[in-house]
PDB file of N, CA and C in Angstrom:
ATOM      1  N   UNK A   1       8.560  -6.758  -5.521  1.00  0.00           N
ATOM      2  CA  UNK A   1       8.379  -6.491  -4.124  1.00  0.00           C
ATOM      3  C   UNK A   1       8.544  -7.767  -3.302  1.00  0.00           C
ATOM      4  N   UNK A   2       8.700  -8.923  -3.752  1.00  0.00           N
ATOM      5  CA  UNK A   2       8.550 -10.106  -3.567  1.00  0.00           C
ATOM      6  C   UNK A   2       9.814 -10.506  -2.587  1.00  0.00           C
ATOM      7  N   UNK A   3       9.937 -10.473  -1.525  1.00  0.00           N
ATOM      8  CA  UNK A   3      11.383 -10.637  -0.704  1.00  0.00           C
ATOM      9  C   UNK A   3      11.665  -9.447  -0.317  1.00  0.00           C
ATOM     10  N   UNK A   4      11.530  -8.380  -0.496  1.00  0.00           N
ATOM     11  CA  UNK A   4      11.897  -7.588  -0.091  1.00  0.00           C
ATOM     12  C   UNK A   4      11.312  -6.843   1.398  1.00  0.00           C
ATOM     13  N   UNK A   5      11.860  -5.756   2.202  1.00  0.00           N
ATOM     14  CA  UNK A   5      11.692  -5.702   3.562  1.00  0.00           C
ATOM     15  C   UNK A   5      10.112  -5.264   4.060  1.00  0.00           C
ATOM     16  N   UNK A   6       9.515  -4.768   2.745  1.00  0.00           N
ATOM     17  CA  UNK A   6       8.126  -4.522   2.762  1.00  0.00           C
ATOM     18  C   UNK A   6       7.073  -5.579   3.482  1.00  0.00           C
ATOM     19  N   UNK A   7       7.721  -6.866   2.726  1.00  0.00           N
ATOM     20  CA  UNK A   7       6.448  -7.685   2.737  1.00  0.00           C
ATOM     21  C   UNK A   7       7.378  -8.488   4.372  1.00  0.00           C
ATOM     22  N   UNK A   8       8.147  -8.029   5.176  1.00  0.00           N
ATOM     23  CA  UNK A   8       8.038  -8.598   6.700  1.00  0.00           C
ATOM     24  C   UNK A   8       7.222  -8.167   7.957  1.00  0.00           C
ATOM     25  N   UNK A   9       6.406  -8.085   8.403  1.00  0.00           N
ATOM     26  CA  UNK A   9       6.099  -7.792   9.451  1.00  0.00           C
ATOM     27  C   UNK A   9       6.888  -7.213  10.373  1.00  0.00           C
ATOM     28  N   UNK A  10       8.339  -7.025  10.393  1.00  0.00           N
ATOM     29  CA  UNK A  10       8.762  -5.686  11.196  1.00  0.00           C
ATOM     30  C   UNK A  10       8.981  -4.922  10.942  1.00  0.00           C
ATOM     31  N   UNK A  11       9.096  -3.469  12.032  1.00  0.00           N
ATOM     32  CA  UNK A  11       9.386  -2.301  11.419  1.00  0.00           C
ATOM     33  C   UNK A  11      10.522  -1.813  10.556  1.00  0.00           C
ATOM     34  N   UNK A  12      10.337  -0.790   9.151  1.00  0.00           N
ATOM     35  CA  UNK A  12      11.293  -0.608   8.515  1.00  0.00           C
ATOM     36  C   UNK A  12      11.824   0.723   9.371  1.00  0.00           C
ATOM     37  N   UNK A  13      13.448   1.100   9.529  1.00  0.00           N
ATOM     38  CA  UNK A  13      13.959   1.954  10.249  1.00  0.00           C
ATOM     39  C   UNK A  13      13.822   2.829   8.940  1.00  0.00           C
ATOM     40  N   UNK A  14      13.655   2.792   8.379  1.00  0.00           N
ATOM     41  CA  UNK A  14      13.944   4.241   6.844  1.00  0.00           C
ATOM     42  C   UNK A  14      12.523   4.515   6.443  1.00  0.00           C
ATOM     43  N   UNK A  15      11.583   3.608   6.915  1.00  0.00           N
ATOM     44  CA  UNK A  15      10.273   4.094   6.749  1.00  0.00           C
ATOM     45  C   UNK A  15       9.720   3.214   4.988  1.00  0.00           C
ATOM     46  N   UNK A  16       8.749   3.019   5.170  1.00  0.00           N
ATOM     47  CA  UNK A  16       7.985   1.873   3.947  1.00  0.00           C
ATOM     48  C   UNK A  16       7.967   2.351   2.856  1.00  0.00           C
ATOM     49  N   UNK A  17       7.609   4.141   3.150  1.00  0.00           N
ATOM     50  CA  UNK A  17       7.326   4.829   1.751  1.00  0.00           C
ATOM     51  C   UNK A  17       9.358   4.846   1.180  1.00  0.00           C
ATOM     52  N   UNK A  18       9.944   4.983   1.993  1.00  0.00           N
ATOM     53  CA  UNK A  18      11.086   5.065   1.378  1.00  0.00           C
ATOM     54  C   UNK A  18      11.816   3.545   0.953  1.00  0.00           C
ATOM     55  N   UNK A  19      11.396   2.565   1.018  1.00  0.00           N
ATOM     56  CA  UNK A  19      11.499   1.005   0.395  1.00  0.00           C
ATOM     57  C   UNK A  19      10.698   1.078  -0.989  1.00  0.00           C
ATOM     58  N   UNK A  20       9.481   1.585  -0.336  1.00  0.00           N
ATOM     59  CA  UNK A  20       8.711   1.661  -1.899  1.00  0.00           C
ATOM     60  C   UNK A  20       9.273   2.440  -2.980  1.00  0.00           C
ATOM     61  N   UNK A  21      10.042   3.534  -2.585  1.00  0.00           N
ATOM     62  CA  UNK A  21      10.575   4.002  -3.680  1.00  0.00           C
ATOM     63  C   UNK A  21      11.766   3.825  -3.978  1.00  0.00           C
ATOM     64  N   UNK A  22      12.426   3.079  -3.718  1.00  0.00           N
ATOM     65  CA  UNK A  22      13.695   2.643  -3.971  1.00  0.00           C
ATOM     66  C   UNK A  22      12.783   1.036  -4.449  1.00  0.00           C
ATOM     67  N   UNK A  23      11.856   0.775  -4.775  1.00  0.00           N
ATOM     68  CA  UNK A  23      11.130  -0.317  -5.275  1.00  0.00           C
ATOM     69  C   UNK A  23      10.829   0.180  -6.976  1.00  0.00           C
ATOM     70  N   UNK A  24      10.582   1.327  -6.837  1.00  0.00           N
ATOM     71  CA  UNK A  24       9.744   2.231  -8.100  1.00  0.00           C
ATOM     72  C   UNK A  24       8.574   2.326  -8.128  1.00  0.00           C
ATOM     73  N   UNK A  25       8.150   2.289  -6.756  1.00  0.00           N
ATOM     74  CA  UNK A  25       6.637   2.405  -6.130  1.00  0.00           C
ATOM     75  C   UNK A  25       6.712   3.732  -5.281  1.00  0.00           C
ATOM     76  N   UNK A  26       7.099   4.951  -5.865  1.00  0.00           N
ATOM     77  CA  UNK A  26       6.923   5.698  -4.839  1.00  0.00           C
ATOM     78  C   UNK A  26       5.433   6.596  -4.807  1.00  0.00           C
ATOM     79  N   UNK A  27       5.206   6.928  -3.555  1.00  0.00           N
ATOM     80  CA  UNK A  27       3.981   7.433  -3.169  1.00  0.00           C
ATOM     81  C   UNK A  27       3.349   8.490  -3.576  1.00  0.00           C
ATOM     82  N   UNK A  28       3.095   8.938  -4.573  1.00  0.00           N
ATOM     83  CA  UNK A  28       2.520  10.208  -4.963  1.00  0.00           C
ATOM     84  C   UNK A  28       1.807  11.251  -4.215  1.00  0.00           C
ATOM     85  N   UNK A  29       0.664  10.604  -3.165  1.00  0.00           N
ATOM     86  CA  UNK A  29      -0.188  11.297  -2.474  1.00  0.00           C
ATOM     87  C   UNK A  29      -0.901  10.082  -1.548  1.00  0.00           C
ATOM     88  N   UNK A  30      -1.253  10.692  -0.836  1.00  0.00           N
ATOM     89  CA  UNK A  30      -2.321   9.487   0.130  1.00  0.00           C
ATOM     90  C   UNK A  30      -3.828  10.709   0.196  1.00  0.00           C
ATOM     91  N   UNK A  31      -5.052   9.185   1.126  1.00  0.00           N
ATOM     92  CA  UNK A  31      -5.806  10.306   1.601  1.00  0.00           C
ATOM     93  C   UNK A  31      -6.522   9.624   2.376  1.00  0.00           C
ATOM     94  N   UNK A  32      -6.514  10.265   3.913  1.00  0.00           N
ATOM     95  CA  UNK A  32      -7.518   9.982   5.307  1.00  0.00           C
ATOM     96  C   UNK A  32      -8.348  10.007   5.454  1.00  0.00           C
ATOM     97  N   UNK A  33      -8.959   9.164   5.649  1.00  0.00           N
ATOM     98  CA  UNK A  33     -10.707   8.729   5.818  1.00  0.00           C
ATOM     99  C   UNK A  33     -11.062   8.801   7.029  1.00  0.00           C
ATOM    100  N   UNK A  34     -12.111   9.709   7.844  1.00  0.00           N
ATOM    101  CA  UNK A  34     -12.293   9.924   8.986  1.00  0.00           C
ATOM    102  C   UNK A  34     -13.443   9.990   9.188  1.00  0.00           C
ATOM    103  N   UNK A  35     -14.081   8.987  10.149  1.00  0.00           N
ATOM    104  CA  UNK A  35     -15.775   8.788  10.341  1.00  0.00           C
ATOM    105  C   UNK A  35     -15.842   9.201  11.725  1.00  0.00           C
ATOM    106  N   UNK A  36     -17.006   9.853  11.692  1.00  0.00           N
ATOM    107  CA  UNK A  36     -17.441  10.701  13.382  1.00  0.00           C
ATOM    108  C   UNK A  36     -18.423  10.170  13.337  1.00  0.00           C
ATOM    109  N   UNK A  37     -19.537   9.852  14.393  1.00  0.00           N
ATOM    110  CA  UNK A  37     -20.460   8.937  14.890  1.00  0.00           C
ATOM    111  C   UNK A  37     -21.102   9.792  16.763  1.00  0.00           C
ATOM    112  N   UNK A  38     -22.121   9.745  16.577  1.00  0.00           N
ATOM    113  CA  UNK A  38     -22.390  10.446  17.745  1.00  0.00           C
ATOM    114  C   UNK A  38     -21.851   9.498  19.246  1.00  0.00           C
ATOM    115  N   UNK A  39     -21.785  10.035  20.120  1.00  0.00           N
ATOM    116  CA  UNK A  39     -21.035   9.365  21.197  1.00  0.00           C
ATOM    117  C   UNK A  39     -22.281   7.905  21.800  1.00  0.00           C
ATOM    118  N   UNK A  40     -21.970   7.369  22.180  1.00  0.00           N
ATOM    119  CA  UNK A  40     -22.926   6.269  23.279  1.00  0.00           C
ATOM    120  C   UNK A  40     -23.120   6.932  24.297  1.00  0.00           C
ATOM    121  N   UNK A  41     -24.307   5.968  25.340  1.00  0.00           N
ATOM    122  CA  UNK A  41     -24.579   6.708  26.656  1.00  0.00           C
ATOM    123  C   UNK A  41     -23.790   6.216  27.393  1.00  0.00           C
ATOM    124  N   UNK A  42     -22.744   5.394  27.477  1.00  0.00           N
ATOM    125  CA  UNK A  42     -21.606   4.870  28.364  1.00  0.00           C
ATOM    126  C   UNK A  42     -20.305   5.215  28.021  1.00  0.00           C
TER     127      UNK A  42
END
């Protein structure tokens, strides 16, 4: 992964998951972590 367009800080136009798998890192599954918290008085 070392040089490759992953590790730059700009955006990839084909998208990261599709670098990664043309790496042999492709993405199997992900999963979203979502925390709710009661509101403030402001």
């Amino acid at each position: 992964m070392q040089g490759s367009e992953i590790m730059h800080p700009a955006d990839i136009g084909r998208g990261a998951n599709q670098v990664l798998a043309e790496l042999g890192a492709e993405q199997t599954h992900a999963v979203d972590e979502i925390e709710v918290r009661m509101p403030t008085p402001r």
